[in-house]
N, C-alpha and C. Protein backbone atom coordinates (compact mmCIF):
# COMPACT_ATOMS: atom_id res chain seq x y z
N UNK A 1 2.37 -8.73 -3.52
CA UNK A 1 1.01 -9.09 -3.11
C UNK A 1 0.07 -8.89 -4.30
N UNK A 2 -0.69 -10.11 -4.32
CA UNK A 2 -1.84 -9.84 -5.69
C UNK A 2 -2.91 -8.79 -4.95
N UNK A 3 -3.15 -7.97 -6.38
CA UNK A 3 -4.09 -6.99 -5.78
C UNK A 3 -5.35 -7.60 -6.47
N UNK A 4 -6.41 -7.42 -5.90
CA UNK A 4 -7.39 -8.17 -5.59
C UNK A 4 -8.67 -7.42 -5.68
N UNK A 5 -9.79 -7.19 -6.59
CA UNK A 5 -10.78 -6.04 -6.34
C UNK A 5 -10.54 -4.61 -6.47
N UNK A 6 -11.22 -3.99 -5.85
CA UNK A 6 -10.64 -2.27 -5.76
C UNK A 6 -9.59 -2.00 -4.94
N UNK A 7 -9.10 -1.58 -5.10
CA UNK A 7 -7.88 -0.33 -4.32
C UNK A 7 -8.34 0.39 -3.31
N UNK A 8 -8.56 -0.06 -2.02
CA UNK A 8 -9.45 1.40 -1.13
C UNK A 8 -7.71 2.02 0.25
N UNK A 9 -8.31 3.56 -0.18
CA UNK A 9 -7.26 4.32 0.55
C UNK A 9 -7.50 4.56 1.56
N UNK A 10 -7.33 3.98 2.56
CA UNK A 10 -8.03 5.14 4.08
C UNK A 10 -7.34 5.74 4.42
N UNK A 11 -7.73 7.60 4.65
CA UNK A 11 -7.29 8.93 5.16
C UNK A 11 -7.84 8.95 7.05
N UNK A 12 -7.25 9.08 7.49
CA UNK A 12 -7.34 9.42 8.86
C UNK A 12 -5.95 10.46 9.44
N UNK A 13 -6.72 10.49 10.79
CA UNK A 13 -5.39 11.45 11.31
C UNK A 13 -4.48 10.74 11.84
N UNK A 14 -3.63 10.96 12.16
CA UNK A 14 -2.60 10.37 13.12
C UNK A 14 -2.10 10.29 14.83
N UNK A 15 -3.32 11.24 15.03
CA UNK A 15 -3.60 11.18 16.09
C UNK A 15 -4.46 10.42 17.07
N UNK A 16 -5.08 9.52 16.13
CA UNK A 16 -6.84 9.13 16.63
C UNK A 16 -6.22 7.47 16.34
N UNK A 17 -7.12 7.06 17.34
CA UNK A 17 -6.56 5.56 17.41
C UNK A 17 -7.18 4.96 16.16
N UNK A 18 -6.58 4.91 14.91
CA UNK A 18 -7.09 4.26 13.84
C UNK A 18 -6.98 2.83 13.42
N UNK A 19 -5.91 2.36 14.78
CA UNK A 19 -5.85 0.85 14.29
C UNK A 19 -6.93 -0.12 14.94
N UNK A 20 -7.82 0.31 15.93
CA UNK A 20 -8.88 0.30 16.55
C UNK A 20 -10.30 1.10 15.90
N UNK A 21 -9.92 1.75 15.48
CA UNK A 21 -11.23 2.88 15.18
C UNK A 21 -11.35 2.22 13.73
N UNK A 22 -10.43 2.11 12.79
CA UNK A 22 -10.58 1.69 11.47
C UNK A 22 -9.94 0.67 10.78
N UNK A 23 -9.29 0.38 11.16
CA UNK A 23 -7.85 -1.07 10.49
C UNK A 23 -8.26 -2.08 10.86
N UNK A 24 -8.76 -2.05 12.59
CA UNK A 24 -9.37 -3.58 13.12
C UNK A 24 -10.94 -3.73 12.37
N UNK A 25 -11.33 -2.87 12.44
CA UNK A 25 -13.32 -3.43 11.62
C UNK A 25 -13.02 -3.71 10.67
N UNK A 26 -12.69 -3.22 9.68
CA UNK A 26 -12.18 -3.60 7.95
C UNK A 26 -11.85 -4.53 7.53
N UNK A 27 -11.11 -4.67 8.49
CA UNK A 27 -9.91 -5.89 8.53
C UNK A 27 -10.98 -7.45 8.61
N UNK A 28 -11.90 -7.15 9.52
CA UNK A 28 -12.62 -8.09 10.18
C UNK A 28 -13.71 -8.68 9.02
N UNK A 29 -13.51 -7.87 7.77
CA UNK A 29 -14.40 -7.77 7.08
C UNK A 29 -14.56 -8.66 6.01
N UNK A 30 -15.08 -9.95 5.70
CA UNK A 30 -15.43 -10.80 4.60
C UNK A 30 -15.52 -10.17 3.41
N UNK A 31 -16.45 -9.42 3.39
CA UNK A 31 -16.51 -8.72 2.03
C UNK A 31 -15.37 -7.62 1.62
N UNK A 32 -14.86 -7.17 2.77
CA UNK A 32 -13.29 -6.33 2.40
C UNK A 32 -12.40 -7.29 1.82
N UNK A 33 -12.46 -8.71 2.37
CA UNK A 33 -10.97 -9.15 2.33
C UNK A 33 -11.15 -9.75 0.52
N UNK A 34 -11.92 -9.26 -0.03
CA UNK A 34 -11.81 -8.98 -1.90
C UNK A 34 -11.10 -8.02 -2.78
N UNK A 35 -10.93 -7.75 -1.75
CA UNK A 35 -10.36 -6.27 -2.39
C UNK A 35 -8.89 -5.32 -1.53
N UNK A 36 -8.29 -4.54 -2.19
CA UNK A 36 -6.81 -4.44 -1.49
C UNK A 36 -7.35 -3.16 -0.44
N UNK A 37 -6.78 -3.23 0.60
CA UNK A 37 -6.94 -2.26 1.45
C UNK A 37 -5.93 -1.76 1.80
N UNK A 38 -5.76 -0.51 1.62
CA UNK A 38 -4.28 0.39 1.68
C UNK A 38 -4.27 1.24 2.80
N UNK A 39 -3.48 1.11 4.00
CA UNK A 39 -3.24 1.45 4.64
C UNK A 39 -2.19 2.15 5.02
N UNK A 40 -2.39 3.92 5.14
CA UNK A 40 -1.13 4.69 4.90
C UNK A 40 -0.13 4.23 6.30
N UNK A 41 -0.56 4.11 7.39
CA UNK A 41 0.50 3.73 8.53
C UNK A 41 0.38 2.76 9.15
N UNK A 42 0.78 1.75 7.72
CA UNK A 42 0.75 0.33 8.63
C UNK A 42 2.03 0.18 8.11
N UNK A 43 2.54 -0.88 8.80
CA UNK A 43 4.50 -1.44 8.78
C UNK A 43 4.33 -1.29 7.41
N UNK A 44 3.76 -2.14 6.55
CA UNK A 44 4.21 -2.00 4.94
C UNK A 44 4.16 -0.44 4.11
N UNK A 45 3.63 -0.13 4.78
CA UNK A 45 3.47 1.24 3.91
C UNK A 45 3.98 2.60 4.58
N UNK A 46 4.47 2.55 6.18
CA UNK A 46 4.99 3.66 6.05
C UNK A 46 6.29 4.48 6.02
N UNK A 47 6.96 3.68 4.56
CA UNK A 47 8.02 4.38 4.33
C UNK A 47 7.41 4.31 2.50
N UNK A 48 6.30 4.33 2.25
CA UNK A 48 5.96 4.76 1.17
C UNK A 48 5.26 6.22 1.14
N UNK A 49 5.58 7.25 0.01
CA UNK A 49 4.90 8.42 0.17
C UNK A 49 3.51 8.10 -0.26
N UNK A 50 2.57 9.08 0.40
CA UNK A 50 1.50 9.16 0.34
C UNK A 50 0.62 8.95 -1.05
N UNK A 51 1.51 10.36 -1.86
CA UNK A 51 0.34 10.26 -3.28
C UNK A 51 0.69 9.01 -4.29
N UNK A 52 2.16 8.02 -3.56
CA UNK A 52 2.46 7.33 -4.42
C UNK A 52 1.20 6.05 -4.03
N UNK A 53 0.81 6.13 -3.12
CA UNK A 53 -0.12 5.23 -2.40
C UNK A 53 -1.58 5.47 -3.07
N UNK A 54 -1.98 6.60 -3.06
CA UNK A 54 -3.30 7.49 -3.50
C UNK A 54 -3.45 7.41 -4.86
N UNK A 55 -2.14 7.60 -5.59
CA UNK A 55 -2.54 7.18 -7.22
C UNK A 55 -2.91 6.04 -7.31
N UNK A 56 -2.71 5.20 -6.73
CA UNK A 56 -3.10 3.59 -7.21
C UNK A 56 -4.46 3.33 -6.64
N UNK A 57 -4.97 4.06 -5.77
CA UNK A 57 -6.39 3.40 -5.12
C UNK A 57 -7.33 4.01 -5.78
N UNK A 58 -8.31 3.31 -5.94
CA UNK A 58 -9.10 3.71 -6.47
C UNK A 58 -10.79 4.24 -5.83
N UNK A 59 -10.90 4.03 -4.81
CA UNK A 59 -11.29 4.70 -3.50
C UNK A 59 -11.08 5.09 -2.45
N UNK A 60 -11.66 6.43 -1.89
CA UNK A 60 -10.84 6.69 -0.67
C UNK A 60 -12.42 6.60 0.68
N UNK A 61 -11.83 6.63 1.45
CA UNK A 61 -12.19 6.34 2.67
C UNK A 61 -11.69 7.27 4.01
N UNK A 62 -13.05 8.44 4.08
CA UNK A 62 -12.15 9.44 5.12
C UNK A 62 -12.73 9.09 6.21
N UNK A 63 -11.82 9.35 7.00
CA UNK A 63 -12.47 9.30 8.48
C UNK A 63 -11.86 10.72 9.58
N UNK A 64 -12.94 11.28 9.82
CA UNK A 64 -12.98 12.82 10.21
C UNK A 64 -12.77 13.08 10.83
N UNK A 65 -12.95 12.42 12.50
CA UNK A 65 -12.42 12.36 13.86
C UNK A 65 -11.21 13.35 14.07
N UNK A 66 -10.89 14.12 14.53
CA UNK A 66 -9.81 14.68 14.75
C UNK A 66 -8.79 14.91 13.81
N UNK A 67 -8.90 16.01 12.97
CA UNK A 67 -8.23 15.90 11.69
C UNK A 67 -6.80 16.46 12.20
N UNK A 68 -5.63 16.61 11.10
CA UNK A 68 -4.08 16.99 11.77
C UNK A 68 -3.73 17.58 10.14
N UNK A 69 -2.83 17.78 10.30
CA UNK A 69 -2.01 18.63 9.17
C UNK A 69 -2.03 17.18 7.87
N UNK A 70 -1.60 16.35 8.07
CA UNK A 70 -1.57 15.32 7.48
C UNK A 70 -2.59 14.53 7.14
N UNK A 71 -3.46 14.81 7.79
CA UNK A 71 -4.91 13.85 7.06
C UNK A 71 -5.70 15.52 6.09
N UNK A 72 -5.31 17.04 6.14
CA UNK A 72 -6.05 17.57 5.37
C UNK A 72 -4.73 17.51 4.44
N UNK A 73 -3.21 17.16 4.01
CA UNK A 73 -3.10 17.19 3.16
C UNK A 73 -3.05 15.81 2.39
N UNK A 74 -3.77 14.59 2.53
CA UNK A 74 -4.54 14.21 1.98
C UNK A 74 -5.83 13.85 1.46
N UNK A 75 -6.39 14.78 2.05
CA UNK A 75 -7.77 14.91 1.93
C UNK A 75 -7.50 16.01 0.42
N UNK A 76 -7.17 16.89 0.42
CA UNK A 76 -6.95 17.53 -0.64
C UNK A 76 -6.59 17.14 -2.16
N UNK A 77 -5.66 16.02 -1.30
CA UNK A 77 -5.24 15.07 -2.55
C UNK A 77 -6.42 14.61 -3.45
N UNK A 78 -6.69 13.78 -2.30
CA UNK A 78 -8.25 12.62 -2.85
C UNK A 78 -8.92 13.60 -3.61
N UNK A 79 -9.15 14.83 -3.09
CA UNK A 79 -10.18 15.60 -3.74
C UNK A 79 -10.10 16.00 -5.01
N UNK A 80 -8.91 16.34 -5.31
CA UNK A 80 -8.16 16.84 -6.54
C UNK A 80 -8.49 15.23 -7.23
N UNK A 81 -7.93 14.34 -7.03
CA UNK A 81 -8.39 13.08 -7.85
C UNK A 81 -9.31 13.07 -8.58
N UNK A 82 -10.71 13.44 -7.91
CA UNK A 82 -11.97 13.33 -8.43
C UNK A 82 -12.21 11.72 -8.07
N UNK A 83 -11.69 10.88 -7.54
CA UNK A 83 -12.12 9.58 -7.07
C UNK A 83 -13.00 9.43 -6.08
N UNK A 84 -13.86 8.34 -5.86
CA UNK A 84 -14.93 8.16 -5.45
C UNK A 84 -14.70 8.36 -3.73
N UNK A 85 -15.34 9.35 -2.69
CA UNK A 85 -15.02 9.55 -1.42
C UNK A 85 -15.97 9.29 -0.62
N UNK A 86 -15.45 8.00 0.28
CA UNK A 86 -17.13 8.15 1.90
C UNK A 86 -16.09 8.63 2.82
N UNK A 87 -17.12 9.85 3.41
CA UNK A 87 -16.71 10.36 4.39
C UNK A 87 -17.78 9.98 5.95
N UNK A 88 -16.51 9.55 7.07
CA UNK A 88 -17.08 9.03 8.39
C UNK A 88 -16.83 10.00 9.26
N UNK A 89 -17.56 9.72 10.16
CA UNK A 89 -17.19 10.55 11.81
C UNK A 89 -17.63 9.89 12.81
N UNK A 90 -17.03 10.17 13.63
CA UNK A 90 -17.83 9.14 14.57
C UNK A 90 -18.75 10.30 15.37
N UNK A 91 -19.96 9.77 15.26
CA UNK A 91 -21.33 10.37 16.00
C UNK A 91 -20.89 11.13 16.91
N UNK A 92 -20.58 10.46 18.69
CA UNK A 92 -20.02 11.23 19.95
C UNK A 92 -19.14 12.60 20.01
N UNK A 93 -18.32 12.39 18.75
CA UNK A 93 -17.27 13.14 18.78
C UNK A 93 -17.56 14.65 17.40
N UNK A 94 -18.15 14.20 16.38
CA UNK A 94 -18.46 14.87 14.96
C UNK A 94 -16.96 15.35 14.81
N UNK A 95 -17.24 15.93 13.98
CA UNK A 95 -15.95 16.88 12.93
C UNK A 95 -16.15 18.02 12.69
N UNK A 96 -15.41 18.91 12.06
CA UNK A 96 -15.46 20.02 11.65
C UNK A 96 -16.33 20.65 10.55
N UNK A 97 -17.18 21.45 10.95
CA UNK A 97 -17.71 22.13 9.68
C UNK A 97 -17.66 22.17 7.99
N UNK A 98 -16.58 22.76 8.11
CA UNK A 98 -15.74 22.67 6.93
C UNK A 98 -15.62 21.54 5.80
N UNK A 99 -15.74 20.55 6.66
CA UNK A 99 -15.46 19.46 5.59
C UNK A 99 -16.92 19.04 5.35
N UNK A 100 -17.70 18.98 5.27
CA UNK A 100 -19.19 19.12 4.76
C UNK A 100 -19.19 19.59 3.94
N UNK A 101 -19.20 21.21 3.47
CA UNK A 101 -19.01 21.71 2.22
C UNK A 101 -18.09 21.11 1.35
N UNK A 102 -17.08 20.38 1.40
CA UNK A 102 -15.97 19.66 0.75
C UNK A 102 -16.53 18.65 0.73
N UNK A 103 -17.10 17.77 1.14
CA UNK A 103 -17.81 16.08 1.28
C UNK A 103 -18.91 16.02 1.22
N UNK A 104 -19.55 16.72 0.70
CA UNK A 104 -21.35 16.63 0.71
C UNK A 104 -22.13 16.08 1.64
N UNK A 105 -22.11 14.91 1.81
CA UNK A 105 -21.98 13.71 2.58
C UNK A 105 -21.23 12.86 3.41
N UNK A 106 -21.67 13.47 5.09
CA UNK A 106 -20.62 12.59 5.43
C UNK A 106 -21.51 11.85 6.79
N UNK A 107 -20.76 10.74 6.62
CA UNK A 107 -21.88 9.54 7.47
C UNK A 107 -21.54 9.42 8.79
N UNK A 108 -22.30 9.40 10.06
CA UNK A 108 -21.86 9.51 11.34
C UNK A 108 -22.12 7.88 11.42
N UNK A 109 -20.87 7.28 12.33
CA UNK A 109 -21.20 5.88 13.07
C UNK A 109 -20.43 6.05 14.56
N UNK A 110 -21.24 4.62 15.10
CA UNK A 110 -21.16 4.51 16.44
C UNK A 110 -20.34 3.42 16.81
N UNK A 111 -20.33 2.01 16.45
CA UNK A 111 -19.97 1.49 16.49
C UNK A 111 -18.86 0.57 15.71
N UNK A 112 -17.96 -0.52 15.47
CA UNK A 112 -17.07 -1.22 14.73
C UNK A 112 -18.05 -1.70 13.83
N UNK A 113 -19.34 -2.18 14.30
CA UNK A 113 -20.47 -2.76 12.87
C UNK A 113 -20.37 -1.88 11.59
N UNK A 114 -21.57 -0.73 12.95
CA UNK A 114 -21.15 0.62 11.46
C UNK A 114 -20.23 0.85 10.68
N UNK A 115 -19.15 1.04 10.70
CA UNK A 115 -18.24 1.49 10.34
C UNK A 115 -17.88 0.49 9.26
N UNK A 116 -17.48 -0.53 9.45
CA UNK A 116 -17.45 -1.88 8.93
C UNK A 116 -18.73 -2.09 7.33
N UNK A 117 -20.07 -2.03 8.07
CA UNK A 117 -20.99 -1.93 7.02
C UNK A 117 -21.20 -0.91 6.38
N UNK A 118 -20.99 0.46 6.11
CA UNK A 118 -20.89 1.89 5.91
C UNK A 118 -19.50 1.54 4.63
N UNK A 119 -18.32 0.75 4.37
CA UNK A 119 -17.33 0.63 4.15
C UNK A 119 -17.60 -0.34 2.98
N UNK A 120 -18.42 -1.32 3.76
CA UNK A 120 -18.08 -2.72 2.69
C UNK A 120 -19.43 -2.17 1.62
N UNK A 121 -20.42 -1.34 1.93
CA UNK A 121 -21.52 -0.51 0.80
C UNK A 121 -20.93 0.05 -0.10
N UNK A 122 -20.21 0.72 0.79
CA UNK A 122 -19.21 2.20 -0.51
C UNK A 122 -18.51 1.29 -1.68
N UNK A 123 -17.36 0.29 -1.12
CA UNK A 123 -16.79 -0.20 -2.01
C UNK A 123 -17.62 -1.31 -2.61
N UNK A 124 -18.49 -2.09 -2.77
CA UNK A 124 -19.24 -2.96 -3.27
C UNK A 124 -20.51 -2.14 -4.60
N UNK A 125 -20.42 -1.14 -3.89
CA UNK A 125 -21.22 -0.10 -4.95
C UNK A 125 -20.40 -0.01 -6.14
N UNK A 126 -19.00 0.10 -6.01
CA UNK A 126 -17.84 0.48 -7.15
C UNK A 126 -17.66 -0.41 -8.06
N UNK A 127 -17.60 -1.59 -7.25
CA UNK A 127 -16.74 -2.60 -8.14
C UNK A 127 -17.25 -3.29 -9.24
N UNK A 128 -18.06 -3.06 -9.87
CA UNK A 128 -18.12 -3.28 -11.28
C UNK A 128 -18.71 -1.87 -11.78
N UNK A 129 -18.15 -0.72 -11.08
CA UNK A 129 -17.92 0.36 -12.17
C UNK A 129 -16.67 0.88 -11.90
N UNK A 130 -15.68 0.45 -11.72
CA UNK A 130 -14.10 0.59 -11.75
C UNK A 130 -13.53 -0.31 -11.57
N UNK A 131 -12.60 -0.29 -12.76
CA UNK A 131 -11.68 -1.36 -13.26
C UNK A 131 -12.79 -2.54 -13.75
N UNK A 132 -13.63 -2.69 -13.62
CA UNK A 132 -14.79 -3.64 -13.93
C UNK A 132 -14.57 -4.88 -12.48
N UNK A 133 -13.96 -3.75 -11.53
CA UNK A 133 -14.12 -5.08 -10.70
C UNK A 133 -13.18 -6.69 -10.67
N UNK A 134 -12.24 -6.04 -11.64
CA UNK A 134 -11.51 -7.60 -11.64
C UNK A 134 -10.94 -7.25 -11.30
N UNK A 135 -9.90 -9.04 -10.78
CA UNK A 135 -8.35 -8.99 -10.57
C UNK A 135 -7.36 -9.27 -10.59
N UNK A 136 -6.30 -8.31 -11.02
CA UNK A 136 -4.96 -8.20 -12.17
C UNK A 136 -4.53 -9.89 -11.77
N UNK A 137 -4.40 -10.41 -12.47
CA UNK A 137 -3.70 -11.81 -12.59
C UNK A 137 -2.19 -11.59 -12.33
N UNK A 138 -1.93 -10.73 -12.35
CA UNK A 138 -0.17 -10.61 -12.17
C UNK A 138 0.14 -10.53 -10.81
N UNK A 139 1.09 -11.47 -10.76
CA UNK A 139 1.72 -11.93 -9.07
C UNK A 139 2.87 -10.94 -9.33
N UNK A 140 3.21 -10.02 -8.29
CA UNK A 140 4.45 -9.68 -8.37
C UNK A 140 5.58 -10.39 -7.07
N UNK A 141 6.58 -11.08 -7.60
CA UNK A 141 7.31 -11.95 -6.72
C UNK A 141 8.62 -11.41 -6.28
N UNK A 142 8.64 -9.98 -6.67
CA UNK A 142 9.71 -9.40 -6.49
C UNK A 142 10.08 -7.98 -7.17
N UNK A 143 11.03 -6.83 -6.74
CA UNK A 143 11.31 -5.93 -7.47
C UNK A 143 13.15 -5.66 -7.77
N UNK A 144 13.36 -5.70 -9.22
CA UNK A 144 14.88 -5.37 -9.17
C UNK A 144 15.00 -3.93 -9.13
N UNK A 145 15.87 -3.90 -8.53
CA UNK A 145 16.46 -1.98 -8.23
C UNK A 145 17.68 -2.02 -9.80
């Protein structure tokens, strides 16, 4: 797959309906569909490890809702990166304390709009200050083992 724009990682839990809460708005998204969107548990990716996923993106994208063992040990990751982080919650529900002091900033939404427009800001802010925003001309059509 040509990668296309920025690299964005989304961290969620695995517990929380994220293919509804975050995969379907994104997805829906004109101005996303410029750019690669990496999705740790979707069919293509989850028999890939995590930080092998996380090194390549070049933004991450948390979403706070109900965190699990597995969304703080990538949250830790991202952090250690030093790469660029929006952190979400959804309003009704909030998040934990804790990750405030770790996220400075973290944005409450209500709806698939929000969430959606909150997303396509973060990464549109980036892209011509990482990687300059282009994209790699190289098709990959295959891998030999």
């Amino acid at each position: 797959m040509e990668k296309r724009g920025l690299s964005v990682y989304f961290i969620h839990s695995a517990k929380s309906d994220f293919n509804n809460l975050i995969y379907l708005p994104v997805l829906r998204s004109k101005v996303l569909a410029n750019h690669t969107l990496v999705f740790p548990d979707s069919e293509a990716n989850k028999d890939i490890y995590y930080k092998d996923l996380m090194d390549k993106a070049d933004l991450f994208v948390v979403e706070l809702t109900s965190p699990d063992t597995g969304f703080n040990m990538e949250l830790k990751y991202a952090l250690m990166s030093k790469k660029p982080i929006l952190a979400l919650a959804q309003k009704k529900i909030g998040y934990e304390e804790k990750y405030q002091k770790l996220l400075n900033k973290v944005i409450g939404y209500s709806t698939e709009q929000e969430i959606r427009y909150f997303v396509e800001n973060f990464v549109e802010s980036y892209k011509d200050k990482i990687s300059g925003g282009k994209v790699d001309p190289t098709l990959v059509l295959g891998v030999l083992n």
